[in-house]
C-alpha atoms as a PDB file:
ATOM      1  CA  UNK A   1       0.000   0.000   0.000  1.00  0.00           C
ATOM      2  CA  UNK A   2       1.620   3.393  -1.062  1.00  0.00           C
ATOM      3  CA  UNK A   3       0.891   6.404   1.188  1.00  0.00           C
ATOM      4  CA  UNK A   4       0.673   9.893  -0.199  1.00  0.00           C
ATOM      5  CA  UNK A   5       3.128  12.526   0.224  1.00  0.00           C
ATOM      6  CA  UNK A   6       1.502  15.029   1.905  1.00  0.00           C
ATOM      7  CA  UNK A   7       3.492  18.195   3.619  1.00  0.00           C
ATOM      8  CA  UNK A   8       1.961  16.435   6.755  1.00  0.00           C
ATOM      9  CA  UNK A   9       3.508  13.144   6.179  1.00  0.00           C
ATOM     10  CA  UNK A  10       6.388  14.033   5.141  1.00  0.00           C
ATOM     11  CA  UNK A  11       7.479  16.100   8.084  1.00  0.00           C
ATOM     12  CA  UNK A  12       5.031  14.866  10.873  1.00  0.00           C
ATOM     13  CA  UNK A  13       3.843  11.607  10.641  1.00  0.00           C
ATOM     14  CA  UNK A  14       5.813   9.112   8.550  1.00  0.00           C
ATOM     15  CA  UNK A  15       8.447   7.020  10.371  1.00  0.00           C
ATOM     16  CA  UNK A  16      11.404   8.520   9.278  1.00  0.00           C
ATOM     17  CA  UNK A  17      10.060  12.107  10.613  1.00  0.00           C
ATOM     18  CA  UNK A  18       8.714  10.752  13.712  1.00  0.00           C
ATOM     19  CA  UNK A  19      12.076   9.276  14.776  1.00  0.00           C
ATOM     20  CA  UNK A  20      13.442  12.731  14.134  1.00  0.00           C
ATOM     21  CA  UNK A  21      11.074  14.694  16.025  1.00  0.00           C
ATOM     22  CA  UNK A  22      10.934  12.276  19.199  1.00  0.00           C
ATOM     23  CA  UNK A  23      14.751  13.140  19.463  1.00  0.00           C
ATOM     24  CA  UNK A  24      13.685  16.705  19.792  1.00  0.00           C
ATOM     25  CA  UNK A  25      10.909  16.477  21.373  1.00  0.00           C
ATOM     26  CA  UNK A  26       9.865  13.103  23.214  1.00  0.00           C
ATOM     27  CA  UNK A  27       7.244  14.211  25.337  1.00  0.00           C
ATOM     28  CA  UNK A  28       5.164  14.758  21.662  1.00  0.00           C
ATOM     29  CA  UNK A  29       3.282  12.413  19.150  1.00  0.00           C
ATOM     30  CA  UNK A  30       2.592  13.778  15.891  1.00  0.00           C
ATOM     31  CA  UNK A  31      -1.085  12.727  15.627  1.00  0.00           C
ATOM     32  CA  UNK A  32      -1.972  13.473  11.715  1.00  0.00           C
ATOM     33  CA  UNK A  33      -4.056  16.222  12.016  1.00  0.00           C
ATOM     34  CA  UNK A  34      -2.991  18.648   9.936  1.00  0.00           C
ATOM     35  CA  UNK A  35       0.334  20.877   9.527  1.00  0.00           C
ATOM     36  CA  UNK A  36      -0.822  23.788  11.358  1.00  0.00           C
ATOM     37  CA  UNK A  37      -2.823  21.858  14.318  1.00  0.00           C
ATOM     38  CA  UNK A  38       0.956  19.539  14.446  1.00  0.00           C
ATOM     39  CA  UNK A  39       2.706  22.897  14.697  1.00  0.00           C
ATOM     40  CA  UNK A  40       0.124  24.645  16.763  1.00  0.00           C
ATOM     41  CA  UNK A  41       0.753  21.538  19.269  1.00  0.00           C
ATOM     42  CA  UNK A  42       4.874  21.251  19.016  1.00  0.00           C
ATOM     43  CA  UNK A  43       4.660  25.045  20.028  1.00  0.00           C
ATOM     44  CA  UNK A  44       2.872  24.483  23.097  1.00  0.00           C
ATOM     45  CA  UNK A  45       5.103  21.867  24.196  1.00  0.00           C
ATOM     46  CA  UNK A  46       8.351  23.550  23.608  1.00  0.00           C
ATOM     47  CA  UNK A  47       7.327  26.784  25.414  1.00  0.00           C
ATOM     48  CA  UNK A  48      10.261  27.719  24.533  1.00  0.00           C
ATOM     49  CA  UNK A  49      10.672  32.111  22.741  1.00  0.00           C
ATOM     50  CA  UNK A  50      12.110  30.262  19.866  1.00  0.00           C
ATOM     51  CA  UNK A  51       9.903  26.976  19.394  1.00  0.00           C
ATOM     52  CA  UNK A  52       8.906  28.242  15.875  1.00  0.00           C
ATOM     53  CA  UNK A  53      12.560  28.537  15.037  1.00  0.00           C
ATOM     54  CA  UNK A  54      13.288  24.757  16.428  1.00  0.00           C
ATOM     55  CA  UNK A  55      10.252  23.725  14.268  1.00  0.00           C
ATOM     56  CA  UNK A  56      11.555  25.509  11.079  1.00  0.00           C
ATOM     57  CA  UNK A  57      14.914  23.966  11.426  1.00  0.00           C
ATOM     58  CA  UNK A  58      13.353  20.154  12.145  1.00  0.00           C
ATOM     59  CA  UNK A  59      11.653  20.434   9.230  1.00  0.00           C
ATOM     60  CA  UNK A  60      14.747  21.756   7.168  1.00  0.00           C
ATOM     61  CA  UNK A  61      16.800  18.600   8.911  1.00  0.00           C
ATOM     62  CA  UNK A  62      14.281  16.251   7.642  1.00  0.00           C
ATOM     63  CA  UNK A  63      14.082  17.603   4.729  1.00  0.00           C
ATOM     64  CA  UNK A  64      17.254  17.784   3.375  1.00  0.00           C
ATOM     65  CA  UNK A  65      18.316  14.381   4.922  1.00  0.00           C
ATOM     66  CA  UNK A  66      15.612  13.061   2.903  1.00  0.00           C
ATOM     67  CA  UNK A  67      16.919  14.421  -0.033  1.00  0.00           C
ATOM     68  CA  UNK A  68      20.437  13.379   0.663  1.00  0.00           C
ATOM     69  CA  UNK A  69      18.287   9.901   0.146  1.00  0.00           C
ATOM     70  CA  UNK A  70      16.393  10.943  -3.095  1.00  0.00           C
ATOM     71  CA  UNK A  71      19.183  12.564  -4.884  1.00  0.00           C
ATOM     72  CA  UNK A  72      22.462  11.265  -4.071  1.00  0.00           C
ATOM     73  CA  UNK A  73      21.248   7.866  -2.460  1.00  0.00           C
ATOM     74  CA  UNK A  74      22.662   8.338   0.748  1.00  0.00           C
ATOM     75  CA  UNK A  75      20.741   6.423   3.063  1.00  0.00           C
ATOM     76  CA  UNK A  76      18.225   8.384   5.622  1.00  0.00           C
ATOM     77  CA  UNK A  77      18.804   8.037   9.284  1.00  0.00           C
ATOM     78  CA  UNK A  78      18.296   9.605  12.939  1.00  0.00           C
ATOM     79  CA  UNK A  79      21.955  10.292  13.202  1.00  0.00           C
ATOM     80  CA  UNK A  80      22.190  12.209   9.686  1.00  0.00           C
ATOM     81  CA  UNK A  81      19.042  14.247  10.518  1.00  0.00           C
ATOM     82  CA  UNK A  82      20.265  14.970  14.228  1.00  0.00           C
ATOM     83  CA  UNK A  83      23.754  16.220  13.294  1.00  0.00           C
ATOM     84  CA  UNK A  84      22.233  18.828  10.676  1.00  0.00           C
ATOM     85  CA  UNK A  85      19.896  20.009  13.074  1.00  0.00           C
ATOM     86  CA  UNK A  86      22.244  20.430  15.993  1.00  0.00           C
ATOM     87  CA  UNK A  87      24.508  22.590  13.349  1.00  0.00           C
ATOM     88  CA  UNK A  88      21.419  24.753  12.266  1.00  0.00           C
ATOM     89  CA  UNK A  89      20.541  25.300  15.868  1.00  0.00           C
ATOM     90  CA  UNK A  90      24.414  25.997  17.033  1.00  0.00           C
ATOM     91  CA  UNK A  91      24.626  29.074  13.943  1.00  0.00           C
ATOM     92  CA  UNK A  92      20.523  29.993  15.110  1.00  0.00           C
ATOM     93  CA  UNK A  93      22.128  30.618  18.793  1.00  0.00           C
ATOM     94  CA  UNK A  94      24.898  32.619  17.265  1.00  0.00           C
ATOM     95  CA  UNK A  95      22.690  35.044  15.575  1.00  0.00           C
ATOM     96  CA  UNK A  96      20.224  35.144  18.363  1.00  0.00           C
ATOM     97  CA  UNK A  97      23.508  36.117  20.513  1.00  0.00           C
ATOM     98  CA  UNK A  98      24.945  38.436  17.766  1.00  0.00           C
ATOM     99  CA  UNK A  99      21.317  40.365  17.311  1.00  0.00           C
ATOM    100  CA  UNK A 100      21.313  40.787  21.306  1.00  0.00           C
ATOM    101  CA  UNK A 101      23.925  42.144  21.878  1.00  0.00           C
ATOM    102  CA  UNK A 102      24.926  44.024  18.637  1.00  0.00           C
ATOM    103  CA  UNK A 103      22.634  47.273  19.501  1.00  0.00           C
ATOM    104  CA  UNK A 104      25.095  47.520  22.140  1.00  0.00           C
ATOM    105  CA  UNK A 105      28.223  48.620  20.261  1.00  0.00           C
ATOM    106  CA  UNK A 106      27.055  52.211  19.715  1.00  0.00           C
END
């Protein structure tokens, strides 16, 4: 049975993304319900200033790891899609820092 590819599945509920998100968030289970109500929901549970910007940057981990799969047929996995994310967050934590305290020069 082939499942479609909706923006949904593909970052919320298929295996591959699931895996990816309980590493960043364990306490939540995508539930299929649409990709606003899954974001609406990973928001709450972060609580976090920035939860938006972790869910932006999941997203862009699963995404390209999956196309790491698709286009040059390296195989997909948790340790792939956690690396990329940790390095998006590290430079997101730099420019948080840098936009903090940059007003602060003059």
């Amino acid at each position: 049975m082939q499942i479609l590819e909706t923006r949904t599945h593909l970052f919320f509920t298929c295996p591959f993304a699931k895996l990816c998100w309980n590493y960043i968030c364990p306490a939540w289970a995508p539930a299929g319900q649409g990709i606003q109500e899954e974001i609406n929901q990973l928001k709450q549970l972060l609580n976090l200033p920035f939860s938006l910007e972790i869910i932006i940057l999941g997203t862009w981990a699963i995404w390209t790891t999956r196309n790491d799969y698709i286009f040059k047929n390296i195989t997909h996995n948790l340790y792939a899609c956690r690396r990329k994310f940790k390095e998006e967050i590290k430079w997101l934590t730099f420019r948080a820092k840098w936009k903090e305290y940059h007003g602060l020069e003059n």
